[in-house]
C-alpha atoms as a PDB file:
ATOM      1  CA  UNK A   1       0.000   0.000   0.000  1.00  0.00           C
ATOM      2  CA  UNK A   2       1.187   3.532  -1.237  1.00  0.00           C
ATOM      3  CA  UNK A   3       1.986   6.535   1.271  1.00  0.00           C
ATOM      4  CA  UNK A   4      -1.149   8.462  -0.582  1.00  0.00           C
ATOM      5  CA  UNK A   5      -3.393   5.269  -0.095  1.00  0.00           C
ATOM      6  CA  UNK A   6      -2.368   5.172   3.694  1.00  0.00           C
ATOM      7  CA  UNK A   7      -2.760   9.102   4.184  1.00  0.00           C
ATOM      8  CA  UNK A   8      -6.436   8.940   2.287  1.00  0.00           C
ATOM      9  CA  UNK A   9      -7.778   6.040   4.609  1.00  0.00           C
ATOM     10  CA  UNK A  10      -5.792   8.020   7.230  1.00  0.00           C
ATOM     11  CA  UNK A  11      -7.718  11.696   6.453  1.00  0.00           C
ATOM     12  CA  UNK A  12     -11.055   9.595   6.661  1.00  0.00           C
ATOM     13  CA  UNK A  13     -10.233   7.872  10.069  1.00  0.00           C
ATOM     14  CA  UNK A  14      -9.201  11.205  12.037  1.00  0.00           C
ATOM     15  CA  UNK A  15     -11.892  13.784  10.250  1.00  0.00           C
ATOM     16  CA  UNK A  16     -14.613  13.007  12.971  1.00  0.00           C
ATOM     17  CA  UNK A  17     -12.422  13.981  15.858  1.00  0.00           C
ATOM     18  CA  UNK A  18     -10.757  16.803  14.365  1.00  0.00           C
ATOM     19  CA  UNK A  19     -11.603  19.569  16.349  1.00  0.00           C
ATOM     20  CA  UNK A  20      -9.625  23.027  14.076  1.00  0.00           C
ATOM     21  CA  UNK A  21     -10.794  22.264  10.539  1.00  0.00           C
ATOM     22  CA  UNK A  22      -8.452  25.114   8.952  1.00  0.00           C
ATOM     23  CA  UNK A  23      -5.561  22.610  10.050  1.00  0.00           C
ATOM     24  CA  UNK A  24      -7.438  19.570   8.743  1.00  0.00           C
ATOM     25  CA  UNK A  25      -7.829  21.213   5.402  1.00  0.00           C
ATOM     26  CA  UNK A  26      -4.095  21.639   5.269  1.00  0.00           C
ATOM     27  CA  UNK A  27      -2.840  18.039   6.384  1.00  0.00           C
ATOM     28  CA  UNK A  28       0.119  16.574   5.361  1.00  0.00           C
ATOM     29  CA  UNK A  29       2.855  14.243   6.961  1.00  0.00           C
ATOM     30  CA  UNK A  30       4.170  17.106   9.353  1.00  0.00           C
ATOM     31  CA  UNK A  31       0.516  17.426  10.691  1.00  0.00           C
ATOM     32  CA  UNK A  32       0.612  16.840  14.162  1.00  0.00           C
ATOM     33  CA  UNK A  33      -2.821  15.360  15.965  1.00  0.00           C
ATOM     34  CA  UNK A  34      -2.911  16.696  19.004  1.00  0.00           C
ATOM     35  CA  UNK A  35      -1.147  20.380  18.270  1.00  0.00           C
ATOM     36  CA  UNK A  36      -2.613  20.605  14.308  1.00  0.00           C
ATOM     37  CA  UNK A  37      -5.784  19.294  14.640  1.00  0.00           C
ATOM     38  CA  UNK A  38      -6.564  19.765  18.617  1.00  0.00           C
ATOM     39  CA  UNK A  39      -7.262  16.191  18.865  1.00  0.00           C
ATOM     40  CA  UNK A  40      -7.387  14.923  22.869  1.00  0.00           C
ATOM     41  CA  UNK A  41      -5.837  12.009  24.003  1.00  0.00           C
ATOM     42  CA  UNK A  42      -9.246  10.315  24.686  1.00  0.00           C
ATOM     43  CA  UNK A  43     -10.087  10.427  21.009  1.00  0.00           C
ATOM     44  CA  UNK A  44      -6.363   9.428  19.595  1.00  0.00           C
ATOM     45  CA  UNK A  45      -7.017   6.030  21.498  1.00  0.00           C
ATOM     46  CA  UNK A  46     -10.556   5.914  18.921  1.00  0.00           C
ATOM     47  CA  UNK A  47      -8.142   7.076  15.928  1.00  0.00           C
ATOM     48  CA  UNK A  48      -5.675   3.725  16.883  1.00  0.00           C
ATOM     49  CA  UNK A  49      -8.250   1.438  17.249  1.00  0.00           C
ATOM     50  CA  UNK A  50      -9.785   2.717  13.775  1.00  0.00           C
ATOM     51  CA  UNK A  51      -6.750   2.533  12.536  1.00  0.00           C
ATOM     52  CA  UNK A  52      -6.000  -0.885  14.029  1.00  0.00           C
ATOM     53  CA  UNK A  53      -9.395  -2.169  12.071  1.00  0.00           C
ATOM     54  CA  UNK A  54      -8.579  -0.130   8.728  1.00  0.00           C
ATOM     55  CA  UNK A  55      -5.374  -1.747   7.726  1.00  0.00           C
ATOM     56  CA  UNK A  56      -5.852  -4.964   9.969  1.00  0.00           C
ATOM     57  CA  UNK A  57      -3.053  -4.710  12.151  1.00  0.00           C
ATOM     58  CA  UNK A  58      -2.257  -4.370  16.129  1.00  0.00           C
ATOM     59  CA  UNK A  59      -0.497  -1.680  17.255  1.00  0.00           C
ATOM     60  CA  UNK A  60       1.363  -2.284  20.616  1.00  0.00           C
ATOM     61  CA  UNK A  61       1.668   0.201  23.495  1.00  0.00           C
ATOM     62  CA  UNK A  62       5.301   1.513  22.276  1.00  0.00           C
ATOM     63  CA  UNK A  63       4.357   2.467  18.867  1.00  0.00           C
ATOM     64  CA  UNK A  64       1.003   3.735  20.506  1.00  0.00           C
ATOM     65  CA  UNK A  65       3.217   6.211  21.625  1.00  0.00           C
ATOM     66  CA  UNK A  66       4.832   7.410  18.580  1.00  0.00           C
ATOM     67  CA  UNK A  67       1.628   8.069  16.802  1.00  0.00           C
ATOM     68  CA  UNK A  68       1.212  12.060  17.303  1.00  0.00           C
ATOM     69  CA  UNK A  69       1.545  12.469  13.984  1.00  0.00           C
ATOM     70  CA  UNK A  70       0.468  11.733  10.464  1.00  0.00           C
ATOM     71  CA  UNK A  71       4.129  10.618   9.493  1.00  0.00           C
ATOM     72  CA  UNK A  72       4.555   8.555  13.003  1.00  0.00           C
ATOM     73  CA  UNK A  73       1.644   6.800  11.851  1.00  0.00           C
ATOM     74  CA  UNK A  74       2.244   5.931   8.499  1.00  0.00           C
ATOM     75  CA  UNK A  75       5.666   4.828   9.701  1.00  0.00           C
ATOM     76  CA  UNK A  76       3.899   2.482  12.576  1.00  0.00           C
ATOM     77  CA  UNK A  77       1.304   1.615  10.238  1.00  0.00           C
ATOM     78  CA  UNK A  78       3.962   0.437   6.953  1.00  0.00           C
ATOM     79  CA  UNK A  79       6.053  -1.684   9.428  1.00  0.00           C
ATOM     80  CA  UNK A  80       2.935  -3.672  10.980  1.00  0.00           C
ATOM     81  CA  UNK A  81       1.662  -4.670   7.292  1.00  0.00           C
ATOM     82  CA  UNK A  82       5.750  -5.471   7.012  1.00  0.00           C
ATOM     83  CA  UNK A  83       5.578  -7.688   9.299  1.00  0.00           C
END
């Protein structure tokens, strides 16, 4: 799966928690969940489980951890469907 295929099902996942719209319209890999698009924890847990049910993978407590961002998660999210 492409970068572009991963950051489409990605935009689709996070729009419903999103809570600054002006920083969802500009989203990219440096877009950061929680400072970008004013996600709270609470609702980044929701966006890993989507995720997690998306691309049919598990995502373990350490790499929980890295995904604050749209690149982090791409990153976690290639190296699980490596696996």
């Amino acid at each position: 799966m492409t970068k572009e295929e991963i950051i489409s099902k990605l935009t689709v996942i996070v729009k419903p928690y999103i809570q600054n719209e002006e920083g969802f319209k500009n989203l990219s890999e440096e877009t950061d969940f929680i400072n970008d698009l004013e996600i709270n924890s609470a609702n980044l847990v929701d966006i890993i489980l989507d995720v997690e049910d998306e691309f049919n993978i598990e995502i373990d407590n350490d790499s929980m951890e890295k995904m604050l961002s749209v690149k982090a998660t791409i990153a976690v999210i290639q190296s699980k469907m490596d696996a």
